[in-house]
PDB file of N, CA and C in Angstrom:
ATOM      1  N   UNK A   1      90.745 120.264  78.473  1.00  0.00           N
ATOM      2  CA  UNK A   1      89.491 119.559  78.318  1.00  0.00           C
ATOM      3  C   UNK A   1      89.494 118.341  79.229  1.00  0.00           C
ATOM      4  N   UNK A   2      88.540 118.450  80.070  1.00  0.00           N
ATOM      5  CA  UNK A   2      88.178 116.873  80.960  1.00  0.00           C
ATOM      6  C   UNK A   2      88.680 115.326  80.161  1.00  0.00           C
ATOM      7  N   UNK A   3      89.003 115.008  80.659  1.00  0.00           N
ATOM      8  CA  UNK A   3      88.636 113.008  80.188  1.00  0.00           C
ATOM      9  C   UNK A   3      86.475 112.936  80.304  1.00  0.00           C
ATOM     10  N   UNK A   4      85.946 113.149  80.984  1.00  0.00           N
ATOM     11  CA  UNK A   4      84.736 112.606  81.627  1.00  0.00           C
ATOM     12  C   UNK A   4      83.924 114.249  81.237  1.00  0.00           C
ATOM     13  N   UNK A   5      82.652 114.075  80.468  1.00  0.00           N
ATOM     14  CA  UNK A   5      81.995 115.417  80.717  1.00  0.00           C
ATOM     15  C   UNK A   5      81.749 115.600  82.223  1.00  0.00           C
ATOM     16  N   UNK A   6      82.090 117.039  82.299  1.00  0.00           N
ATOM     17  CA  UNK A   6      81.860 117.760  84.018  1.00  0.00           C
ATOM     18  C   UNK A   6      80.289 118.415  84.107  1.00  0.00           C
ATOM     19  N   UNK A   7      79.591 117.775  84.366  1.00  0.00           N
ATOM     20  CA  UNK A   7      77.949 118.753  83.759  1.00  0.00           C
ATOM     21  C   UNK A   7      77.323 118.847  85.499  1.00  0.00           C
ATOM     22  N   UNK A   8      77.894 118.501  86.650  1.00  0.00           N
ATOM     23  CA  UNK A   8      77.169 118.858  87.705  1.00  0.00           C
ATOM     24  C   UNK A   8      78.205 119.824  88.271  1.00  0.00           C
ATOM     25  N   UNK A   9      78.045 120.586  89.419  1.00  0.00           N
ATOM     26  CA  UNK A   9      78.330 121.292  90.381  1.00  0.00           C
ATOM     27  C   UNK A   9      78.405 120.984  91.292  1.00  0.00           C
ATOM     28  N   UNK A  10      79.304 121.263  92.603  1.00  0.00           N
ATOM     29  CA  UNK A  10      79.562 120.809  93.963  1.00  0.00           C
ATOM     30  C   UNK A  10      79.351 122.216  94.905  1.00  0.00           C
ATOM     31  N   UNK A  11      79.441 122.587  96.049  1.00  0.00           N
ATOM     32  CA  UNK A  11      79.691 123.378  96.692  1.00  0.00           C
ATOM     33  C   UNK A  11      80.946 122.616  97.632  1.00  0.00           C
ATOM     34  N   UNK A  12      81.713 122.965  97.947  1.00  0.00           N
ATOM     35  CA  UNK A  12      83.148 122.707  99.053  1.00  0.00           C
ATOM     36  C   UNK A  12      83.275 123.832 100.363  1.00  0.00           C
ATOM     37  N   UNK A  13      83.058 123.216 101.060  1.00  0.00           N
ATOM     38  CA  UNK A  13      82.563 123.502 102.581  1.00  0.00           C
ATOM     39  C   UNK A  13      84.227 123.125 103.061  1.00  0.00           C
ATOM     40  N   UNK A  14      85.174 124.562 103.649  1.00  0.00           N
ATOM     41  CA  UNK A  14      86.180 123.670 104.630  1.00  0.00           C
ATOM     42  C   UNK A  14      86.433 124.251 105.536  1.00  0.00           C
ATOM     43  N   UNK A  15      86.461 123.504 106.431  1.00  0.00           N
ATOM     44  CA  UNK A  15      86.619 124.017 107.863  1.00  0.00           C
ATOM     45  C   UNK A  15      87.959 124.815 108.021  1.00  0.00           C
ATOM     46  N   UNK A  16      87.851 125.484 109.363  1.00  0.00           N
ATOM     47  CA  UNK A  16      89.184 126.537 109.299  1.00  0.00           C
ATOM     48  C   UNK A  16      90.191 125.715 109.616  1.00  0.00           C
ATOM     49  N   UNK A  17      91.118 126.527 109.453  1.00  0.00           N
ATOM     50  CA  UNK A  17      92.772 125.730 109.632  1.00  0.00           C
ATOM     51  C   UNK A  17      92.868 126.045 111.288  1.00  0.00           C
ATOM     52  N   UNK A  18      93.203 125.116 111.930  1.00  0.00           N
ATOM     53  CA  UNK A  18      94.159 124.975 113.290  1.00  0.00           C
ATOM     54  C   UNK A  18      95.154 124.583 113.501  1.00  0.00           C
ATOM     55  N   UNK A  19      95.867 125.673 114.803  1.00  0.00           N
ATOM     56  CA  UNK A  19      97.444 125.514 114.828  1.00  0.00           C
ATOM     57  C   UNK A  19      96.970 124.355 115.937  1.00  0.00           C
ATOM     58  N   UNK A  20      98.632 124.337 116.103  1.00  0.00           N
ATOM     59  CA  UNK A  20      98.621 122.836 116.909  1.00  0.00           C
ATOM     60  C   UNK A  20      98.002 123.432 118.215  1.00  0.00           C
ATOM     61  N   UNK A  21      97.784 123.808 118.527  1.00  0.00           N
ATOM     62  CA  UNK A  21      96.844 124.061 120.131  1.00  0.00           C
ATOM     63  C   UNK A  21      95.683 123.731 119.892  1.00  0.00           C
ATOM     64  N   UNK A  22      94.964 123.181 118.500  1.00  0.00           N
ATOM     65  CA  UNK A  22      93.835 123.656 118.616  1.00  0.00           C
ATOM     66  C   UNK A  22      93.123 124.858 118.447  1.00  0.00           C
ATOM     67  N   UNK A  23      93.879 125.784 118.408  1.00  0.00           N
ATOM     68  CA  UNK A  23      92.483 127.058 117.978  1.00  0.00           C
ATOM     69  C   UNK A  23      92.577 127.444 116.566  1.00  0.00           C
ATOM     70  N   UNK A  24      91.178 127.820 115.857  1.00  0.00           N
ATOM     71  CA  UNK A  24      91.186 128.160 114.950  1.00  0.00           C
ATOM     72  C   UNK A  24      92.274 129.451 114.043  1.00  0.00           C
ATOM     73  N   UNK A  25      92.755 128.883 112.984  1.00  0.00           N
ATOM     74  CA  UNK A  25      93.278 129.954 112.339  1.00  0.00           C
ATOM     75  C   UNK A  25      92.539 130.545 111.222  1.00  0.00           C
ATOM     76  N   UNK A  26      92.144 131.444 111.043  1.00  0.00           N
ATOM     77  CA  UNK A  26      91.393 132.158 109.876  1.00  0.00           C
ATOM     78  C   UNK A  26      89.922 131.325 109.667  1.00  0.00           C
ATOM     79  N   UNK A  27      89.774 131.511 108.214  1.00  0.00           N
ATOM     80  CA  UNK A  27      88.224 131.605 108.664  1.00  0.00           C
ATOM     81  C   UNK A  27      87.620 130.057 107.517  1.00  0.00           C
ATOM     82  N   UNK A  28      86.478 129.791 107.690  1.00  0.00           N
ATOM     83  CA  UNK A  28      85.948 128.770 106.694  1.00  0.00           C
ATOM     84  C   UNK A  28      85.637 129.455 105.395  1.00  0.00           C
ATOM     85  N   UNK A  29      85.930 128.585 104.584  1.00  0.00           N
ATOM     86  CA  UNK A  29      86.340 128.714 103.218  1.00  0.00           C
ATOM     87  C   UNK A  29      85.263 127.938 102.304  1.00  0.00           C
ATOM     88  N   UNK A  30      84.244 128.078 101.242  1.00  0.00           N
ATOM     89  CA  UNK A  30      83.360 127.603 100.780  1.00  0.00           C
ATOM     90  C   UNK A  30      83.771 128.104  99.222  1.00  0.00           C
ATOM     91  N   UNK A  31      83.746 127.093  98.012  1.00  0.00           N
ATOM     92  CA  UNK A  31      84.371 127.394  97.109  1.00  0.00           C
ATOM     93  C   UNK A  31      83.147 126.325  96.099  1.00  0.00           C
ATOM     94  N   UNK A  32      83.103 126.633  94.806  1.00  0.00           N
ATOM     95  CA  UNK A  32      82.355 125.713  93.989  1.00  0.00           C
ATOM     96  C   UNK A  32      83.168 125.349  92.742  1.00  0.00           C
ATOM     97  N   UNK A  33      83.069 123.336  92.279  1.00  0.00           N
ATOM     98  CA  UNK A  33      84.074 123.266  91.651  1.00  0.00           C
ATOM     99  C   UNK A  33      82.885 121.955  90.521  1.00  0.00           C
ATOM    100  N   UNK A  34      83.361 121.766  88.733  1.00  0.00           N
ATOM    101  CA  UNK A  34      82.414 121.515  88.540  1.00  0.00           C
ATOM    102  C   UNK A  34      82.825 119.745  88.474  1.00  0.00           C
ATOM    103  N   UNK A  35      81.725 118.754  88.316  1.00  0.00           N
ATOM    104  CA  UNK A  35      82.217 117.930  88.697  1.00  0.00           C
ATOM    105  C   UNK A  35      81.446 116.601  87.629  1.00  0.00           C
ATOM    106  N   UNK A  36      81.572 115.264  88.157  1.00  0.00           N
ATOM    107  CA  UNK A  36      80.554 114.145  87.550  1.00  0.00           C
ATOM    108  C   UNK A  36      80.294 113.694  89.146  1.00  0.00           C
ATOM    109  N   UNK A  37      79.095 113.310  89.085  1.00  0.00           N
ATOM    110  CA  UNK A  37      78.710 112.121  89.740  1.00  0.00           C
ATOM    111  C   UNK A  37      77.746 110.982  89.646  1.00  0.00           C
ATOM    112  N   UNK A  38      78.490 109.875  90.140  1.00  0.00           N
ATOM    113  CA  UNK A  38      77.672 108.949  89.856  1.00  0.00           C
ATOM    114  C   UNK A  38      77.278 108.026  90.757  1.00  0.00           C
ATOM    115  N   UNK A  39      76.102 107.864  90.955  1.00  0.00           N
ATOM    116  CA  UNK A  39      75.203 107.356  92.193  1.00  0.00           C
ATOM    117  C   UNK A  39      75.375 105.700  92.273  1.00  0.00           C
ATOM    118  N   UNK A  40      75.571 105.197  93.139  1.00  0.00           N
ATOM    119  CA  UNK A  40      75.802 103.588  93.474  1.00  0.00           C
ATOM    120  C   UNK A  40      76.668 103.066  94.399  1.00  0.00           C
ATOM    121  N   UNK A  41      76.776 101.751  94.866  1.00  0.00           N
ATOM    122  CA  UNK A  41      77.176 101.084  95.938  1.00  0.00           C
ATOM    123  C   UNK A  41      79.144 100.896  95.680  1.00  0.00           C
ATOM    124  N   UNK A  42      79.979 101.275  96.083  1.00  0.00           N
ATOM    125  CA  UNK A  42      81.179 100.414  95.837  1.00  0.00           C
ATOM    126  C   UNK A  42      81.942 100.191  96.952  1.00  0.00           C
ATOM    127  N   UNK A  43      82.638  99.463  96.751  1.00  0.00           N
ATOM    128  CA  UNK A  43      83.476  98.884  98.471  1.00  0.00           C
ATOM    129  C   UNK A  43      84.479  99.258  98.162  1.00  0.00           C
ATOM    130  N   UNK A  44      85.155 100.403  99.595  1.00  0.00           N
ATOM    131  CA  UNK A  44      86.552 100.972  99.776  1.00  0.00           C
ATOM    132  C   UNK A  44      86.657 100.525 100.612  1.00  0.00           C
ATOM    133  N   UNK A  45      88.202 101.255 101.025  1.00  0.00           N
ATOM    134  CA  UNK A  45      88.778 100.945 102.471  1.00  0.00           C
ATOM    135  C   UNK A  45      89.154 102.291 102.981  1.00  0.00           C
ATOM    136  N   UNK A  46      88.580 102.841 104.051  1.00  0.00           N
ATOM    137  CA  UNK A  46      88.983 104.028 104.679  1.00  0.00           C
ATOM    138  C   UNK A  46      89.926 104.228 106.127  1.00  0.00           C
ATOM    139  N   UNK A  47      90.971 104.487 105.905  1.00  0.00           N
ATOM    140  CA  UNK A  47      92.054 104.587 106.977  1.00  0.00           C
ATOM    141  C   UNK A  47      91.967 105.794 107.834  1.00  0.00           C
ATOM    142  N   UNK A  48      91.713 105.914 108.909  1.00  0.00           N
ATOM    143  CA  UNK A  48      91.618 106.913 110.058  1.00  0.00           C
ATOM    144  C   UNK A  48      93.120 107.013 110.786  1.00  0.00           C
ATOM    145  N   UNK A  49      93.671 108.010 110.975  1.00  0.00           N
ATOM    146  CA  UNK A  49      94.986 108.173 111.459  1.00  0.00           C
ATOM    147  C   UNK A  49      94.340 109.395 112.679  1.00  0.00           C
ATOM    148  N   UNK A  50      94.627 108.831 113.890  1.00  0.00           N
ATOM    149  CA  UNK A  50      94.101 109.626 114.911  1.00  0.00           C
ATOM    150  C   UNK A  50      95.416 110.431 115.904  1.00  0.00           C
ATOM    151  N   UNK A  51      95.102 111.641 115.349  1.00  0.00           N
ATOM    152  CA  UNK A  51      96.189 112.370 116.039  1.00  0.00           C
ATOM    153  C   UNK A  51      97.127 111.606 117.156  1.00  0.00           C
ATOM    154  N   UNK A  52      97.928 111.051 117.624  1.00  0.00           N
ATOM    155  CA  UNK A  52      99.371 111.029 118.417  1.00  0.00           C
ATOM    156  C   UNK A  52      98.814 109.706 118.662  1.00  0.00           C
ATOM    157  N   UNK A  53      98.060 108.532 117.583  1.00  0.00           N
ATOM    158  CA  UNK A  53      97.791 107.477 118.127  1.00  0.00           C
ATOM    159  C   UNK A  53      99.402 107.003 117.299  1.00  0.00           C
ATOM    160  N   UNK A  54      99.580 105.712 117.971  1.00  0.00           N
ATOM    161  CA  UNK A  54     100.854 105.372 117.173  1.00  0.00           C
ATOM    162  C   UNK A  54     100.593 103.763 116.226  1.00  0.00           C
ATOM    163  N   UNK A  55      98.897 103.738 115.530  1.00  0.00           N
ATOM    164  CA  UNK A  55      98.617 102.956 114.386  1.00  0.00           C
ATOM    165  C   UNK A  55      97.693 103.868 113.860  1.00  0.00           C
ATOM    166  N   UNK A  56      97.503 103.253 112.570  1.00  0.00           N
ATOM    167  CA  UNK A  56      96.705 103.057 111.293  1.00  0.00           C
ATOM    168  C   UNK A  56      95.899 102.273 111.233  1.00  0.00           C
ATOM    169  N   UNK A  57      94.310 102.678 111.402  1.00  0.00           N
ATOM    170  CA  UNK A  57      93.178 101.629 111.892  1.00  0.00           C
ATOM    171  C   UNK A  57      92.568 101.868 109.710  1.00  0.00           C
ATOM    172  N   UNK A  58      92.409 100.630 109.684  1.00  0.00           N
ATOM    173  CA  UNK A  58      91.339 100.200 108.425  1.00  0.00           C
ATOM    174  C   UNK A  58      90.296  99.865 108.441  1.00  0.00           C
ATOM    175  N   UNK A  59      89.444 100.211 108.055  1.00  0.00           N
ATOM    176  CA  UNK A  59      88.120  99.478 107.734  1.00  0.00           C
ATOM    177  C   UNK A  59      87.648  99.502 106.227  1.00  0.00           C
ATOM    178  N   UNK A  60      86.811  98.804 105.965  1.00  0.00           N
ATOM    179  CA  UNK A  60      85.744  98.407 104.232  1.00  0.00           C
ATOM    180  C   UNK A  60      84.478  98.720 104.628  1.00  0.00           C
ATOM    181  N   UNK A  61      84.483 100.255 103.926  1.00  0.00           N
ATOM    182  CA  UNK A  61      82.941 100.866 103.770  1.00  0.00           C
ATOM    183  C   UNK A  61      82.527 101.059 102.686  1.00  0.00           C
ATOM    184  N   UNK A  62      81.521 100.969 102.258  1.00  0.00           N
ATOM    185  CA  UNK A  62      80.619 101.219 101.241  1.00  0.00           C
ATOM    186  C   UNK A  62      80.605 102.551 100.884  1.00  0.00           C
ATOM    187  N   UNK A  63      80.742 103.253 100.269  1.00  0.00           N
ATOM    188  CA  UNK A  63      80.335 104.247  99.458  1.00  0.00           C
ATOM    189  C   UNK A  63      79.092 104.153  98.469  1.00  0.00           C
ATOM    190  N   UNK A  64      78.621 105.826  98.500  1.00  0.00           N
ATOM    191  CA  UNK A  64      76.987 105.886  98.152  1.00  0.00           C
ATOM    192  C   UNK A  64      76.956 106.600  97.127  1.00  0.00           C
ATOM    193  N   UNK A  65      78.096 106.922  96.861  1.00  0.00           N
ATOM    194  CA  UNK A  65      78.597 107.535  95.472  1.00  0.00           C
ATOM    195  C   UNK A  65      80.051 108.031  94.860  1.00  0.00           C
ATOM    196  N   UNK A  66      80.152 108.408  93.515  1.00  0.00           N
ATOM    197  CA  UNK A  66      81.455 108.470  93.182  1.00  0.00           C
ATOM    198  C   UNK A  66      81.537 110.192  92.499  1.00  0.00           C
ATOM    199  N   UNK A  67      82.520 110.907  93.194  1.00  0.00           N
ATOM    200  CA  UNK A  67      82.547 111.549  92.225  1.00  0.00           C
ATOM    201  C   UNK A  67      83.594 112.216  91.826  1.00  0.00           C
ATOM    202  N   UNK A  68      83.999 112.620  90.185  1.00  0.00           N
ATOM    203  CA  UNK A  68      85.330 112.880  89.442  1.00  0.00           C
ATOM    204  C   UNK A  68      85.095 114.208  89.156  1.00  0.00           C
ATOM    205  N   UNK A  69      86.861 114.583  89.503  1.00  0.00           N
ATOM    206  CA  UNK A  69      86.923 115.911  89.136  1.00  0.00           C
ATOM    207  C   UNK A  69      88.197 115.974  88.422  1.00  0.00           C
ATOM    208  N   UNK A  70      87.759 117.681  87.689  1.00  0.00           N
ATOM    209  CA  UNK A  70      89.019 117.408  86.318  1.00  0.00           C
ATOM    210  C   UNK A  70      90.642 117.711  86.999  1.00  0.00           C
ATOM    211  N   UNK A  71      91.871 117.246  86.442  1.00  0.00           N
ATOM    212  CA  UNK A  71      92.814 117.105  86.659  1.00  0.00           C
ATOM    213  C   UNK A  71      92.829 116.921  88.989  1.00  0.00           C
ATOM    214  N   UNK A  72      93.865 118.009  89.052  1.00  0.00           N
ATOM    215  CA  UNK A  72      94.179 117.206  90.460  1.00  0.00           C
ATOM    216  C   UNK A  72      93.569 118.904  91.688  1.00  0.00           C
ATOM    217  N   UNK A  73      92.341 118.031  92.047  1.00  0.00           N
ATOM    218  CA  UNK A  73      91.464 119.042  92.813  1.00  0.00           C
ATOM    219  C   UNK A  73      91.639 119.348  93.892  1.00  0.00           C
ATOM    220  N   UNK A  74      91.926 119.962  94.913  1.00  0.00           N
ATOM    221  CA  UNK A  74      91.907 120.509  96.123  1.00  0.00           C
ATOM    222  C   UNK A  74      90.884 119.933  96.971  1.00  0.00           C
ATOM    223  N   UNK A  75      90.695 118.604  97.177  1.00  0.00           N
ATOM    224  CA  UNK A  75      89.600 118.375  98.320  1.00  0.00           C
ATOM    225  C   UNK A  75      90.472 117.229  99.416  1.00  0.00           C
ATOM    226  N   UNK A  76      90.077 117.882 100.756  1.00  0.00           N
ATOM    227  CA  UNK A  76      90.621 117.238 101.548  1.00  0.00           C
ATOM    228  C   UNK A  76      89.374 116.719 102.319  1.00  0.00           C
ATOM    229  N   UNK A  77      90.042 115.616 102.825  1.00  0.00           N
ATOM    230  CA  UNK A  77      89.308 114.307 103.656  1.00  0.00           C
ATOM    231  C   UNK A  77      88.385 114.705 104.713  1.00  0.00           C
ATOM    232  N   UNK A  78      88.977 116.250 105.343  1.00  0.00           N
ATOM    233  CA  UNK A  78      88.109 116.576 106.354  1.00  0.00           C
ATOM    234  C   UNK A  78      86.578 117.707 105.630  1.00  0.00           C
ATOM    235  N   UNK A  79      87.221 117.828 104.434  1.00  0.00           N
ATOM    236  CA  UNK A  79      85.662 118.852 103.288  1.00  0.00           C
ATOM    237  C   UNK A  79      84.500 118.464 103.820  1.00  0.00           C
ATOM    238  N   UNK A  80      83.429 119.208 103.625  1.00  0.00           N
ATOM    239  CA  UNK A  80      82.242 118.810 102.958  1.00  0.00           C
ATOM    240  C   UNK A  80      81.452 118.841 101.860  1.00  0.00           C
ATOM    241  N   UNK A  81      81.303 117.717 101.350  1.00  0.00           N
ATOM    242  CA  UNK A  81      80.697 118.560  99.763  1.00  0.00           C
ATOM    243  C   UNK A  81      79.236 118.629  99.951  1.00  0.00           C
ATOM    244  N   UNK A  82      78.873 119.588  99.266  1.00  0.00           N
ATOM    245  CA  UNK A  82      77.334 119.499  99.079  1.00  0.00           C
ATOM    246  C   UNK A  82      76.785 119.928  97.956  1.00  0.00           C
ATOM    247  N   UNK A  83      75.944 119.102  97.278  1.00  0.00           N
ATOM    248  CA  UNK A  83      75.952 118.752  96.289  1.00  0.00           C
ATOM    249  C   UNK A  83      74.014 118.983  95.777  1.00  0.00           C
ATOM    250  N   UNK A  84      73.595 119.936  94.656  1.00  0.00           N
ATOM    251  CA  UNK A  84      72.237 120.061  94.906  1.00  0.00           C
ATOM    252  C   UNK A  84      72.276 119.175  93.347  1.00  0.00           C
ATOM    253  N   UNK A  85      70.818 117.792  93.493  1.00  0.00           N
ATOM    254  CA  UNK A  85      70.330 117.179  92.008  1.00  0.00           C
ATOM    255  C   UNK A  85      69.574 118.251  91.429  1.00  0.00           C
ATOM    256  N   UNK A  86      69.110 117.536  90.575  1.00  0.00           N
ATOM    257  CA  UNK A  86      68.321 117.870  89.141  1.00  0.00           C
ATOM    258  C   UNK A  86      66.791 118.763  89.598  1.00  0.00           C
ATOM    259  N   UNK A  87      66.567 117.855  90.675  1.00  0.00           N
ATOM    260  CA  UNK A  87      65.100 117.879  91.615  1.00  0.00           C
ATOM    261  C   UNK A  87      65.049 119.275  92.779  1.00  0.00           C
ATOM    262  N   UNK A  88      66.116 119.245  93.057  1.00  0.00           N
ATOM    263  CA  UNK A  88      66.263 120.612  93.919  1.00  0.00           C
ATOM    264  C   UNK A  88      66.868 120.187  95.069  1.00  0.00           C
ATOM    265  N   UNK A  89      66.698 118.727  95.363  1.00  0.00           N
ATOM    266  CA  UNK A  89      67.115 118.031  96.838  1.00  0.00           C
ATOM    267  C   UNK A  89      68.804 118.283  96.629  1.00  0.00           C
ATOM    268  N   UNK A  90      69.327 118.886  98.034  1.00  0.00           N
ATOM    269  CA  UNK A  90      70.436 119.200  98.590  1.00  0.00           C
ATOM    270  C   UNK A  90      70.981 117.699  99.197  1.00  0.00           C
ATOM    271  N   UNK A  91      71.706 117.350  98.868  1.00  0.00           N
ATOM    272  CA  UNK A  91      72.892 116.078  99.714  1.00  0.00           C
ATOM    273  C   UNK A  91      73.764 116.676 100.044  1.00  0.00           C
ATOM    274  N   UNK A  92      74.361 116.621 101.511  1.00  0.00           N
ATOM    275  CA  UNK A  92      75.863 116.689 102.113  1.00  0.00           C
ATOM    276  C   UNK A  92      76.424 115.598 102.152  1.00  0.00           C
ATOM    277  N   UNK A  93      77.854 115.440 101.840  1.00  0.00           N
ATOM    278  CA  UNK A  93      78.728 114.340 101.602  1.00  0.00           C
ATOM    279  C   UNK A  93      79.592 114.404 102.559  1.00  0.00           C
ATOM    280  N   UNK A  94      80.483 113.650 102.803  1.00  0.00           N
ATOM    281  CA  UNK A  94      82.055 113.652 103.624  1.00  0.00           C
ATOM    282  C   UNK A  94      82.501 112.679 102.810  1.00  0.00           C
ATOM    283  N   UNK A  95      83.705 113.129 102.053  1.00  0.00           N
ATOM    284  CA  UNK A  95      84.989 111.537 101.086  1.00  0.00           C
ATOM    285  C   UNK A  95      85.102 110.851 102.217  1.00  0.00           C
ATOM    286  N   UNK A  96      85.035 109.860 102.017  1.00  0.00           N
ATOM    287  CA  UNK A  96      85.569 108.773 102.519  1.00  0.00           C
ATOM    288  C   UNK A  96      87.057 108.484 102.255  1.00  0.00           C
ATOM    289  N   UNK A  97      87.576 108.637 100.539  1.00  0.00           N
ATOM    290  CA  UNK A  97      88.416 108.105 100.016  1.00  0.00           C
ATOM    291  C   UNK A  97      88.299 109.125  98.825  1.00  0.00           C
ATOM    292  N   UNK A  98      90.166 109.263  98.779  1.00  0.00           N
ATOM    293  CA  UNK A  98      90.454 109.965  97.738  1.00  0.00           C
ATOM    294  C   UNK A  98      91.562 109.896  97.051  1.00  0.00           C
ATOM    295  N   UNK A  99      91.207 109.300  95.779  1.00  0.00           N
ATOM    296  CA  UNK A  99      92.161 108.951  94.952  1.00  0.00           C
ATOM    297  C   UNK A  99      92.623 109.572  93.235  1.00  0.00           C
ATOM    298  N   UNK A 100      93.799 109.890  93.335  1.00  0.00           N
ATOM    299  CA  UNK A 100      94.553 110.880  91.985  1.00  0.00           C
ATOM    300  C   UNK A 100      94.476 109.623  91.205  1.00  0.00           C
ATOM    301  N   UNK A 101      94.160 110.185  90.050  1.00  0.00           N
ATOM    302  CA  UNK A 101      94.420 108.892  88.772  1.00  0.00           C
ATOM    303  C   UNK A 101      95.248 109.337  87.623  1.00  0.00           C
ATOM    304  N   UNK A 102      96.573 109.104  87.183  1.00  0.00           N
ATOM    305  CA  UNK A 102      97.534 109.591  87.116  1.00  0.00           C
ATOM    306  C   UNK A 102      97.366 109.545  85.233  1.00  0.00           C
ATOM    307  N   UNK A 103      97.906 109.671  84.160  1.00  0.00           N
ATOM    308  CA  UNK A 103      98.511 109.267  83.206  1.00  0.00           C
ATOM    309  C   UNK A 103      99.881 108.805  82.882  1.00  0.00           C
ATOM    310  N   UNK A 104      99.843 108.763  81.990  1.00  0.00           N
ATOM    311  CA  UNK A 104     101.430 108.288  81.348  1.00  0.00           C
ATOM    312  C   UNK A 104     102.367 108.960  81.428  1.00  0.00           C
ATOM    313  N   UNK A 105     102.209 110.350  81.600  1.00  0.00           N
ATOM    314  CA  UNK A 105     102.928 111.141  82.024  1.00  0.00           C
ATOM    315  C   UNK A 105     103.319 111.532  83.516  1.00  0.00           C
ATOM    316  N   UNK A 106     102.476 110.721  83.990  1.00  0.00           N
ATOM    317  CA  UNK A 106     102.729 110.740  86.132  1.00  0.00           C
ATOM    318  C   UNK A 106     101.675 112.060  86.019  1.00  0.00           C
ATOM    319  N   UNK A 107     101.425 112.863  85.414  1.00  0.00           N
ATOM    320  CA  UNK A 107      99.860 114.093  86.090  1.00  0.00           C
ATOM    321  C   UNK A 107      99.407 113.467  86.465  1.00  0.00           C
ATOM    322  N   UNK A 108      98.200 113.910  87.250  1.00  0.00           N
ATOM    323  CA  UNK A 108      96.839 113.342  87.369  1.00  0.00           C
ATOM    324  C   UNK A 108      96.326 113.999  86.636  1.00  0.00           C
ATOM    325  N   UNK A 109      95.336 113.160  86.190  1.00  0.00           N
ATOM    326  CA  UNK A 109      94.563 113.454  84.991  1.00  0.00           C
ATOM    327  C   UNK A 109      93.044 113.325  85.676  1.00  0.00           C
ATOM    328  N   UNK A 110      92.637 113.531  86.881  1.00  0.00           N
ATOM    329  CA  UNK A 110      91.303 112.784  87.039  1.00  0.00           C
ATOM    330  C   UNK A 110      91.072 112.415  88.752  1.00  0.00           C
ATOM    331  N   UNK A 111      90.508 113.282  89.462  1.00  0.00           N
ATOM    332  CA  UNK A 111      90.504 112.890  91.044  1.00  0.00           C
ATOM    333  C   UNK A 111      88.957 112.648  91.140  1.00  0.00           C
ATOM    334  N   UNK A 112      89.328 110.967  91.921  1.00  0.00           N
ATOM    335  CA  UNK A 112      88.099 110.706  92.527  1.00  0.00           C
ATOM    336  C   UNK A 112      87.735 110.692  93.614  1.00  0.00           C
ATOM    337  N   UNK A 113      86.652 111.015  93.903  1.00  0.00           N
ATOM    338  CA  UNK A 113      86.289 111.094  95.919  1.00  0.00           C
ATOM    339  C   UNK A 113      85.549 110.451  96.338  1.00  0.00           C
ATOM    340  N   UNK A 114      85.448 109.121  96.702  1.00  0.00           N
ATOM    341  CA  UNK A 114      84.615 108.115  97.181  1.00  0.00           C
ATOM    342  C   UNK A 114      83.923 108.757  98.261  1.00  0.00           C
ATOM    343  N   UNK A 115      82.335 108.625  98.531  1.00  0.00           N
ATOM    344  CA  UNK A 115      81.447 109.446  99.182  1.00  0.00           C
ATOM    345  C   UNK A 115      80.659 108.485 100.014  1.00  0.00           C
TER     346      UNK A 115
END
């Protein structure tokens, strides 16, 4: 059972896997997982690590929404989520930030994806 009722839906958009040359390996992968979200302003920090650079650039961006999924979810930084409201309107997302929220026991109990 969730911590948080899960009452929306996501779609997960991921791009194919590439070997180190660059070319695609296999194929894009689109999967649906169920979720919360919640709409509003919060300030992260998103770290870009650029292939064979030799730093770690930071910046503080805003995020336009939050959203939790149950225990420890499969979404990576390069995903897309897309996400349909109540109304019918479709949003595409990219995480910004993604963070496991653990219990007392070290699980995660709870992944959030700053959007």
């Amino acid at each position: 059972m969730a911590v948080l009722p899960l009452k929306q839906t996501v779609t997960i958009q991921r791009k194919a896997e590439t070997d180190r040359w660059g070319n695609e390996v296999g194929s894009p992968t689109k999967f649906f997982m169920k979720c919360r979200i919640e709409d509003g302003a919060k300030m992260t920090r998103r770290t870009s690590q650029q292939p064979g650079a030799t730093q770690v650039l930071s910046e503080e961006v805003v995020s336009s929404a939050q959203m939790y999924f149950d225990k420890f979810a499969d979404i990576r930084i390069t995903d897309e989520i897309i996400y349909q409201d109540e109304s019918g309107t479709t949003i595409r997302y990219f995480p910004i930030n993604i963070n496991r929220i653990r219990g007392i026991n070290g699980k995660t109990i709870l992944t959030e994806v700053l959007v």
